[in-house]
C-alpha atoms as a PDB file:
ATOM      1  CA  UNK A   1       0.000   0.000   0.000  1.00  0.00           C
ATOM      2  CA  UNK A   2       1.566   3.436  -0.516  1.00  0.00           C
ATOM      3  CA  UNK A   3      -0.289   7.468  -0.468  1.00  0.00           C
ATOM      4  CA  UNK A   4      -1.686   6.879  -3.705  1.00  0.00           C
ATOM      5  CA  UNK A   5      -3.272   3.721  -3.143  1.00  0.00           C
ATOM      6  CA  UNK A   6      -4.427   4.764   0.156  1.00  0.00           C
ATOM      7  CA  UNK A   7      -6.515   8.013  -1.799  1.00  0.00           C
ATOM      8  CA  UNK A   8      -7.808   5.078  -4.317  1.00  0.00           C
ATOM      9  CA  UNK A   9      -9.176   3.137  -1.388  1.00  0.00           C
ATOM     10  CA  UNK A  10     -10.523   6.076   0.244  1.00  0.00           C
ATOM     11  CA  UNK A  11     -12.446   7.289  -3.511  1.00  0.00           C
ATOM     12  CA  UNK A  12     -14.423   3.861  -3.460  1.00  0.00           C
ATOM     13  CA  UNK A  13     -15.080   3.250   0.511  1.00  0.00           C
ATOM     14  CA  UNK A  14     -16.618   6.331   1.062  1.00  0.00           C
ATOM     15  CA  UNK A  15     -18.769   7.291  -1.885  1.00  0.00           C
ATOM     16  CA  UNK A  16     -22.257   7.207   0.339  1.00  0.00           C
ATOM     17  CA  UNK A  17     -20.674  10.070   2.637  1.00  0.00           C
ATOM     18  CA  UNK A  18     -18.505  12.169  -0.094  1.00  0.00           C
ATOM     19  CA  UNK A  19     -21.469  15.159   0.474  1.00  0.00           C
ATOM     20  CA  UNK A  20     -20.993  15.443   4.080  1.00  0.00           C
ATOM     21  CA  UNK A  21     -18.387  17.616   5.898  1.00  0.00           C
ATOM     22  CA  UNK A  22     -15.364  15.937   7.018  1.00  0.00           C
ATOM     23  CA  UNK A  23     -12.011  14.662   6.230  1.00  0.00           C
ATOM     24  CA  UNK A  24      -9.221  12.449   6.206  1.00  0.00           C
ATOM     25  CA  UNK A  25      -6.594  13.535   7.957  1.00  0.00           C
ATOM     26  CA  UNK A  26      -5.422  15.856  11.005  1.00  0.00           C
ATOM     27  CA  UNK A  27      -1.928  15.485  10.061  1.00  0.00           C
ATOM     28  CA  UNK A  28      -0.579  16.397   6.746  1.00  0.00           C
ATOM     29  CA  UNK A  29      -0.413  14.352   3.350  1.00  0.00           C
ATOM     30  CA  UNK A  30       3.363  13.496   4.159  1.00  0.00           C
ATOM     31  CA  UNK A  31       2.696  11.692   7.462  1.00  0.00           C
ATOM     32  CA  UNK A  32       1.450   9.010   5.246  1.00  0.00           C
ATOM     33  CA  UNK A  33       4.655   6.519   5.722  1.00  0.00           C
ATOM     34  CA  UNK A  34       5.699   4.212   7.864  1.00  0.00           C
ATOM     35  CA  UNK A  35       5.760   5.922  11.892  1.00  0.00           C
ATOM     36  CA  UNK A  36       5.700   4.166  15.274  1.00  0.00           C
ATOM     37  CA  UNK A  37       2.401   5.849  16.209  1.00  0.00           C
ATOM     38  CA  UNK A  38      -1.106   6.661  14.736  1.00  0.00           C
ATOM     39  CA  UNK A  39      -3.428   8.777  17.014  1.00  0.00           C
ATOM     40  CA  UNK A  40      -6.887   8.408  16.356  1.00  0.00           C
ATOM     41  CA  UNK A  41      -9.838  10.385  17.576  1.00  0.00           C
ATOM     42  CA  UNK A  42     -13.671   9.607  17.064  1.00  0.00           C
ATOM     43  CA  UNK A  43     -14.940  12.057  14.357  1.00  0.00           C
ATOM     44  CA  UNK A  44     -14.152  15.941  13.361  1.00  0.00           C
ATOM     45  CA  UNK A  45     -15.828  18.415  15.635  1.00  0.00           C
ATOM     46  CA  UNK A  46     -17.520  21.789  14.686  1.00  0.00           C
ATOM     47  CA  UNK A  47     -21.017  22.673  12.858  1.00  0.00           C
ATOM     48  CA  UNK A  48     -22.427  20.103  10.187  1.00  0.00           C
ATOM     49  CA  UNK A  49     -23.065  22.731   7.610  1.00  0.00           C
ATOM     50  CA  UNK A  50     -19.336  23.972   7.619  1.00  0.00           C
ATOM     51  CA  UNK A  51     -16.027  23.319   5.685  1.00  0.00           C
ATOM     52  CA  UNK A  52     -15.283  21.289   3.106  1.00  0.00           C
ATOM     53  CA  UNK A  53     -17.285  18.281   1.693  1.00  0.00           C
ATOM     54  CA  UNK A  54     -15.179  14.490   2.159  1.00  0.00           C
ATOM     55  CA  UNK A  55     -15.093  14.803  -1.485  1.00  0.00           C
ATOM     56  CA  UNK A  56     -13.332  18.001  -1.299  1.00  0.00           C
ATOM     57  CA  UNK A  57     -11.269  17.158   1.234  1.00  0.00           C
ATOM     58  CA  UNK A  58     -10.407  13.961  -0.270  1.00  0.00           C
ATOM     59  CA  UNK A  59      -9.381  15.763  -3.739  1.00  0.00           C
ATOM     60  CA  UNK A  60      -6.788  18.416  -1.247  1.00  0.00           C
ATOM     61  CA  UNK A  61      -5.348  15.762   0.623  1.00  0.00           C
ATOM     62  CA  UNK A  62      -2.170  15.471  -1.406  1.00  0.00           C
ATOM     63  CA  UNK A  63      -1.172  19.381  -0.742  1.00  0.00           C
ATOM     64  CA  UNK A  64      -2.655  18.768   2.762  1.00  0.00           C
ATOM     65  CA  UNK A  65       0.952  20.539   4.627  1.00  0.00           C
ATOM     66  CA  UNK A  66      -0.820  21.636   7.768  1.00  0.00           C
ATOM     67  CA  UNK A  67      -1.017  19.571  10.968  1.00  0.00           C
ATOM     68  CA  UNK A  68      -4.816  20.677  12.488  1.00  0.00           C
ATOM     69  CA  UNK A  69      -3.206  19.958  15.622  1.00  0.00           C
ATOM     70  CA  UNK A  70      -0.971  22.656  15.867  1.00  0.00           C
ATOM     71  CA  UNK A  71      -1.687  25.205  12.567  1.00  0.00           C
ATOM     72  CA  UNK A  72      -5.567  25.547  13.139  1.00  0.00           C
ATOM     73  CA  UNK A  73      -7.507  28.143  15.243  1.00  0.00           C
ATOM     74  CA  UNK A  74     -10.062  26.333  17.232  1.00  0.00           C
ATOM     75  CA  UNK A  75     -11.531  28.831  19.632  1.00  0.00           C
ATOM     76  CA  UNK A  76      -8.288  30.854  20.029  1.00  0.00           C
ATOM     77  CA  UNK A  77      -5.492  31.137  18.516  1.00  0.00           C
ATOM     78  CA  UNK A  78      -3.620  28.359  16.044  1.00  0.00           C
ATOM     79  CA  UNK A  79      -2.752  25.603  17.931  1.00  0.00           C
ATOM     80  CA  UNK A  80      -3.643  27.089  21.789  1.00  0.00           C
ATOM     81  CA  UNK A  81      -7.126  25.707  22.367  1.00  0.00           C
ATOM     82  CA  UNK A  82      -7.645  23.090  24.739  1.00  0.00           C
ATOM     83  CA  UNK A  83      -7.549  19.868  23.231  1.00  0.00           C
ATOM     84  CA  UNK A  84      -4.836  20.773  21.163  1.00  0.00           C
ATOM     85  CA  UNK A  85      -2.429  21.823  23.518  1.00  0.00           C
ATOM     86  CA  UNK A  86      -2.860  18.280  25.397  1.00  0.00           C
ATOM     87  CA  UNK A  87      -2.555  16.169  22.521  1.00  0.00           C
ATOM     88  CA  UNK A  88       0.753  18.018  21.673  1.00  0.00           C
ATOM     89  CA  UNK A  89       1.633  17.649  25.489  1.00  0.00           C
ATOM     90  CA  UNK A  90       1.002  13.750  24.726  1.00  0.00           C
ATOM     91  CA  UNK A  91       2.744  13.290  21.772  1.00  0.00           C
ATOM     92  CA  UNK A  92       5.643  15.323  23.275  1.00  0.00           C
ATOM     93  CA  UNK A  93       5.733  13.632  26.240  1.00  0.00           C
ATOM     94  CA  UNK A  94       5.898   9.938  24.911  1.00  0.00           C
ATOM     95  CA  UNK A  95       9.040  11.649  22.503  1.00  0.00           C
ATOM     96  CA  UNK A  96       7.385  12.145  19.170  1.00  0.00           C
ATOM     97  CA  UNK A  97       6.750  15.339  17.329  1.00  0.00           C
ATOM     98  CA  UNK A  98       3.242  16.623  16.521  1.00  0.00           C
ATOM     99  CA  UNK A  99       3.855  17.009  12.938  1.00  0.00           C
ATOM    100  CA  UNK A 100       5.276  14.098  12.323  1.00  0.00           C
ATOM    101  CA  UNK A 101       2.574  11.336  13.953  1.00  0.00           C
ATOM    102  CA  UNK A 102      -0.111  10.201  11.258  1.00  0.00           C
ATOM    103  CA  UNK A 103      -3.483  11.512  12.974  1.00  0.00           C
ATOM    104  CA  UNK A 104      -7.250  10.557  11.962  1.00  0.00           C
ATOM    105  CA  UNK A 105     -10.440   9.794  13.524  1.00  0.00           C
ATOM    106  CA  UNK A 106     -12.226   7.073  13.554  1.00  0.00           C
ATOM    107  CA  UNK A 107     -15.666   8.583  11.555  1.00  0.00           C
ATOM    108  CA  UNK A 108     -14.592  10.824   8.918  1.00  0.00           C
ATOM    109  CA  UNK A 109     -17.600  13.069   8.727  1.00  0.00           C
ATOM    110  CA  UNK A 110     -18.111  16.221  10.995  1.00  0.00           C
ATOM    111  CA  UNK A 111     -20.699  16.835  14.076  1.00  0.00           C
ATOM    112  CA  UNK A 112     -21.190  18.779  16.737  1.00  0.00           C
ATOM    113  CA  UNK A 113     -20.742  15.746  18.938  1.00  0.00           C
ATOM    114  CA  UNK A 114     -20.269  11.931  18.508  1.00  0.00           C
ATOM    115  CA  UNK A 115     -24.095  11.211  18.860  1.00  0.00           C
ATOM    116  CA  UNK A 116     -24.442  13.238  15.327  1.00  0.00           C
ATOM    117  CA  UNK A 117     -22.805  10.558  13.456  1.00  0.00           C
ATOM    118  CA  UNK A 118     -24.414   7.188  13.190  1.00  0.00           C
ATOM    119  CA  UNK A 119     -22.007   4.081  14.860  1.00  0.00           C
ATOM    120  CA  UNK A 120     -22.053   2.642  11.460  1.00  0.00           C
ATOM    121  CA  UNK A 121     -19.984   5.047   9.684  1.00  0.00           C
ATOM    122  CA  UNK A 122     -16.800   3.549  11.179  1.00  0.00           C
ATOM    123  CA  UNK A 123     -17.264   0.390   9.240  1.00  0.00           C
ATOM    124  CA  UNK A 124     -17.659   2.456   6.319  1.00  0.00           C
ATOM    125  CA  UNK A 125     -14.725   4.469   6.899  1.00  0.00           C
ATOM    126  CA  UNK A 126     -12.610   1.316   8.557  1.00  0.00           C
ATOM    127  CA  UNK A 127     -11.482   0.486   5.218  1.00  0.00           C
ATOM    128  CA  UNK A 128      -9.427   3.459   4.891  1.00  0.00           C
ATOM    129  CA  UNK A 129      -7.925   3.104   8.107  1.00  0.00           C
ATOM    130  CA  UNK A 130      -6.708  -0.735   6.903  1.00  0.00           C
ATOM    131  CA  UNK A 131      -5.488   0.785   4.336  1.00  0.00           C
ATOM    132  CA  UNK A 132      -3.483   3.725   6.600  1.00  0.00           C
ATOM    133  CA  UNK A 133      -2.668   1.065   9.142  1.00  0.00           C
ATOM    134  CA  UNK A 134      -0.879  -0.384   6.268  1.00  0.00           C
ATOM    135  CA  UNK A 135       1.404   2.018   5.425  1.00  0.00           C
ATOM    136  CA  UNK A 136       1.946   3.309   8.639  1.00  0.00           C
ATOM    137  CA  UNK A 137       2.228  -0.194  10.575  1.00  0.00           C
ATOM    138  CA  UNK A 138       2.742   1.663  13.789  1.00  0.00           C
ATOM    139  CA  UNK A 139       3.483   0.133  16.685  1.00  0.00           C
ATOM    140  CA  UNK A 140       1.191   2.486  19.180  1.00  0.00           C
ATOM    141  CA  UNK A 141      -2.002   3.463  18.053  1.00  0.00           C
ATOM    142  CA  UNK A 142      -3.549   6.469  20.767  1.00  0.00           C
ATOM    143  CA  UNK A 143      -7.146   7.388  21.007  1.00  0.00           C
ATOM    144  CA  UNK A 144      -9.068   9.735  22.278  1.00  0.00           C
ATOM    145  CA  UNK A 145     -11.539   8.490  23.856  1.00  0.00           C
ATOM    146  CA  UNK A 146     -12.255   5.411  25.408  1.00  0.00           C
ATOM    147  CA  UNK A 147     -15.963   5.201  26.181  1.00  0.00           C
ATOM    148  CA  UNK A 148     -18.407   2.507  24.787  1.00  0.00           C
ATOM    149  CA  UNK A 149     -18.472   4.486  21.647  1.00  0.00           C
ATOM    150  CA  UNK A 150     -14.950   5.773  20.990  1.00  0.00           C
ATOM    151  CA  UNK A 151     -12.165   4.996  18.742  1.00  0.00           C
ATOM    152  CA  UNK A 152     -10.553   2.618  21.233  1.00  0.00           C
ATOM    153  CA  UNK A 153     -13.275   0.361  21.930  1.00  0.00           C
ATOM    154  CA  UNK A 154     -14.116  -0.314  17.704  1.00  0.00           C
ATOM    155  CA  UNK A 155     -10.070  -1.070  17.556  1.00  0.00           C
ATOM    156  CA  UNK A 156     -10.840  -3.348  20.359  1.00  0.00           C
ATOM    157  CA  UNK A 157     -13.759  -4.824  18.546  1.00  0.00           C
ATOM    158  CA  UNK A 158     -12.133  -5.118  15.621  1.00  0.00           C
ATOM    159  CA  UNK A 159      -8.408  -6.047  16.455  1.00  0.00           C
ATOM    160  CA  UNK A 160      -9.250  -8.265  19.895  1.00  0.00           C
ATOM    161  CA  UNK A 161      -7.288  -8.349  22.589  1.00  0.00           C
ATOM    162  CA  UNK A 162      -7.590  -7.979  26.414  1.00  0.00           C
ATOM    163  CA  UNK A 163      -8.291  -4.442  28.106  1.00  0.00           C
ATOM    164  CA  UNK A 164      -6.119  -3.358  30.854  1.00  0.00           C
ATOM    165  CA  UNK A 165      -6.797  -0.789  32.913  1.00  0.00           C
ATOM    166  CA  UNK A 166      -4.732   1.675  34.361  1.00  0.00           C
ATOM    167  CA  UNK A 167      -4.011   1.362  38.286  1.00  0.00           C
ATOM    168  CA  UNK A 168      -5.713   3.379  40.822  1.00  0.00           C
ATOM    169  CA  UNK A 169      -4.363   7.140  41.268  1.00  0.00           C
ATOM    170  CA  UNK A 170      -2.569   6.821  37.572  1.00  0.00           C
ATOM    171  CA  UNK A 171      -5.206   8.896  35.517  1.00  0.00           C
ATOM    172  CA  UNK A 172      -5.516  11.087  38.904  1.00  0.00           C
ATOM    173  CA  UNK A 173      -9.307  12.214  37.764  1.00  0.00           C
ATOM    174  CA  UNK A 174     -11.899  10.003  40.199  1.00  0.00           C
ATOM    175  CA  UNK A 175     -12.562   6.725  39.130  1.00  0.00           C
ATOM    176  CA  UNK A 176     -11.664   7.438  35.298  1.00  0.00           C
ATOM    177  CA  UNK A 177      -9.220   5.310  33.813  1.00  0.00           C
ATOM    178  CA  UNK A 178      -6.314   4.802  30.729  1.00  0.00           C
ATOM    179  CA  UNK A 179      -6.938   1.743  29.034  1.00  0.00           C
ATOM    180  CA  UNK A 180      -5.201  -0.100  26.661  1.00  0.00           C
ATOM    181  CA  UNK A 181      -4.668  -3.775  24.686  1.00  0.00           C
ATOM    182  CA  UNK A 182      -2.353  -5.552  22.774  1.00  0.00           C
ATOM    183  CA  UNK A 183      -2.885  -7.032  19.823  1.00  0.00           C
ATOM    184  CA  UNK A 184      -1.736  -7.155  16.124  1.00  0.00           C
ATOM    185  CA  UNK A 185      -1.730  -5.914  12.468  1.00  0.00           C
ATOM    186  CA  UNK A 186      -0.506  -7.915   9.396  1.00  0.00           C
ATOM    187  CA  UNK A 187       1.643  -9.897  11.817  1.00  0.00           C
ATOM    188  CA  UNK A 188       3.219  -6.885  13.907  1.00  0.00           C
ATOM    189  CA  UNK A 189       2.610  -6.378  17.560  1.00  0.00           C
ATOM    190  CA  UNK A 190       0.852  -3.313  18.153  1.00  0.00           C
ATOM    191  CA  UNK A 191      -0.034  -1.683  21.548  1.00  0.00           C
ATOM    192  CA  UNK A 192      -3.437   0.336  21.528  1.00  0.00           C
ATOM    193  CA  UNK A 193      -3.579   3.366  24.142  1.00  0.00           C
ATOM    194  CA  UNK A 194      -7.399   4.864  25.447  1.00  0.00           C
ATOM    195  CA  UNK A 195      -7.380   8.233  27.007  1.00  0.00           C
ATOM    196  CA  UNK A 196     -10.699   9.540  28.085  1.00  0.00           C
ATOM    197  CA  UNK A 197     -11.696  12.250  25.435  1.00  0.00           C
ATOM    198  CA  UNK A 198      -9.343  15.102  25.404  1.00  0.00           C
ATOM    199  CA  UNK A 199     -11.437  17.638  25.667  1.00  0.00           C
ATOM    200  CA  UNK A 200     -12.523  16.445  29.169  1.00  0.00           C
ATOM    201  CA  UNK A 201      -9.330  14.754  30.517  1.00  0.00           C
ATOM    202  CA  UNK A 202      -6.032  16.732  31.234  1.00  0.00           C
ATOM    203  CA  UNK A 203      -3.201  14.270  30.994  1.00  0.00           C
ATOM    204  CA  UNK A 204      -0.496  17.658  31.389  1.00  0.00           C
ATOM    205  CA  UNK A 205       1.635  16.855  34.451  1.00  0.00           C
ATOM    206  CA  UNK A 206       0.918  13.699  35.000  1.00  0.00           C
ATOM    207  CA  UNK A 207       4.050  11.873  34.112  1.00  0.00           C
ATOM    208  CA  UNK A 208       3.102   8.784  36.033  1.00  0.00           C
ATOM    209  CA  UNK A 209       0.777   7.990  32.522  1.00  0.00           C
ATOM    210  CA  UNK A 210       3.418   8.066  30.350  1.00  0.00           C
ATOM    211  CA  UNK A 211       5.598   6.121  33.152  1.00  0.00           C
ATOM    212  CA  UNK A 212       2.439   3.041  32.738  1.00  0.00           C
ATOM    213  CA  UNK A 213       2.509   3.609  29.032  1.00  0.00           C
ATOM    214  CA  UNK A 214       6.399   2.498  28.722  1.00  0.00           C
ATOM    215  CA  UNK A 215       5.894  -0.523  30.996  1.00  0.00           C
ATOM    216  CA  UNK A 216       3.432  -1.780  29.235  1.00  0.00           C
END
């Protein structure tokens, strides 16, 4: 699999959702190669009715050079808001660099909130990912979110593998925990990381997650 067959893959999986908002990628065209990490969240936030179409997104992606992570405003200025200053913090902290890490979610198409996408979507979209995965063949895969219905528990689903739950006082937020499995893609170990969503979890300052990460 390599970028171009990834884009073919992507033209014929998602036809039924090319006139909705979305897209492929938080990370830019060129993170498409092999990395040691894919972060993976559920599906694009903001308003239904704005930005670009899949189909238009999908027809940009090869100029994509922007990381949404770090180059977008979302609520303040580029790269400041919340949720993007603790997925940096994240990346950072388990030694990669933002730009660099291959970064999705799950659902391509945009909603105010996870309930405005229906479940199935990710099986539509979960051919693309294979197809990412692929390429990529990383050997952590983060999400955010690790609910019922979140990235990490359709990877679980789909990949198998038994969940593991950080100990008590790791996450540091009441009874909320970091989970994670082990399984693996096209014969490579892989380790699969589940962070309560971002947005509602602060993981800055707590080095004893990154500490449980390594050891695992």
């Amino acid at each position: 699999m390599d970028k171009q067959g990834i884009l073919a893959v992507a033209q014929n999986s998602l036809s039924e959702l090319m006139s909705l908002r979305g897209g492929i990628l938080y990370s830019s065209f060129n993170t498409l190669k092999p990395g040691d990490v894919y972060f993976l969240g559920y599906n694009p936030g903001g308003e239904d009715a704005e930005g670009s179409t899949l189909a238009e997104s999908l027809e940009d992606l090869p100029s994509k050079t922007c990381n949404d992570y770090t180059d977008l405003e979302w609520t303040t200025a580029a790269g400041q808001s919340t949720l993007q200053l603790r997925v940096r913090w994240l990346l950072e902290a388990l030694g990669h660099t933002v730009g660099e890490v291959c970064s999705s979610n799950l659902i391509f198409v945009k909603s105010r909130d996870a309930k405005g996408v229906p479940e199935r979507y990710a099986d539509v979209c979960w051919p693309v990912h294979e197809a990412i995965l692929a390429l990529v063949k990383p050997k952590l895969i983060l999400c955010c979110g690790n609910s019922q219905v979140s990235s990490f528990s359709y990877l679980n689903r789909k990949l198998g593998g038994e969940i593991l739950y950080s100990p008590k006082g790791v996450a540091m937020h009441g009874d909320w925990s970091i989970k994670a499995f082990r399984s693996e893609l096209s014969g490579q170990a892989v380790l699969v990381v589940g962070f309560p969503h971002l947005s509602r979890y602060n993981p800055i300052d707590k080095p004893q997650i990154i500490e449980w990460i390594k050891q695992l």
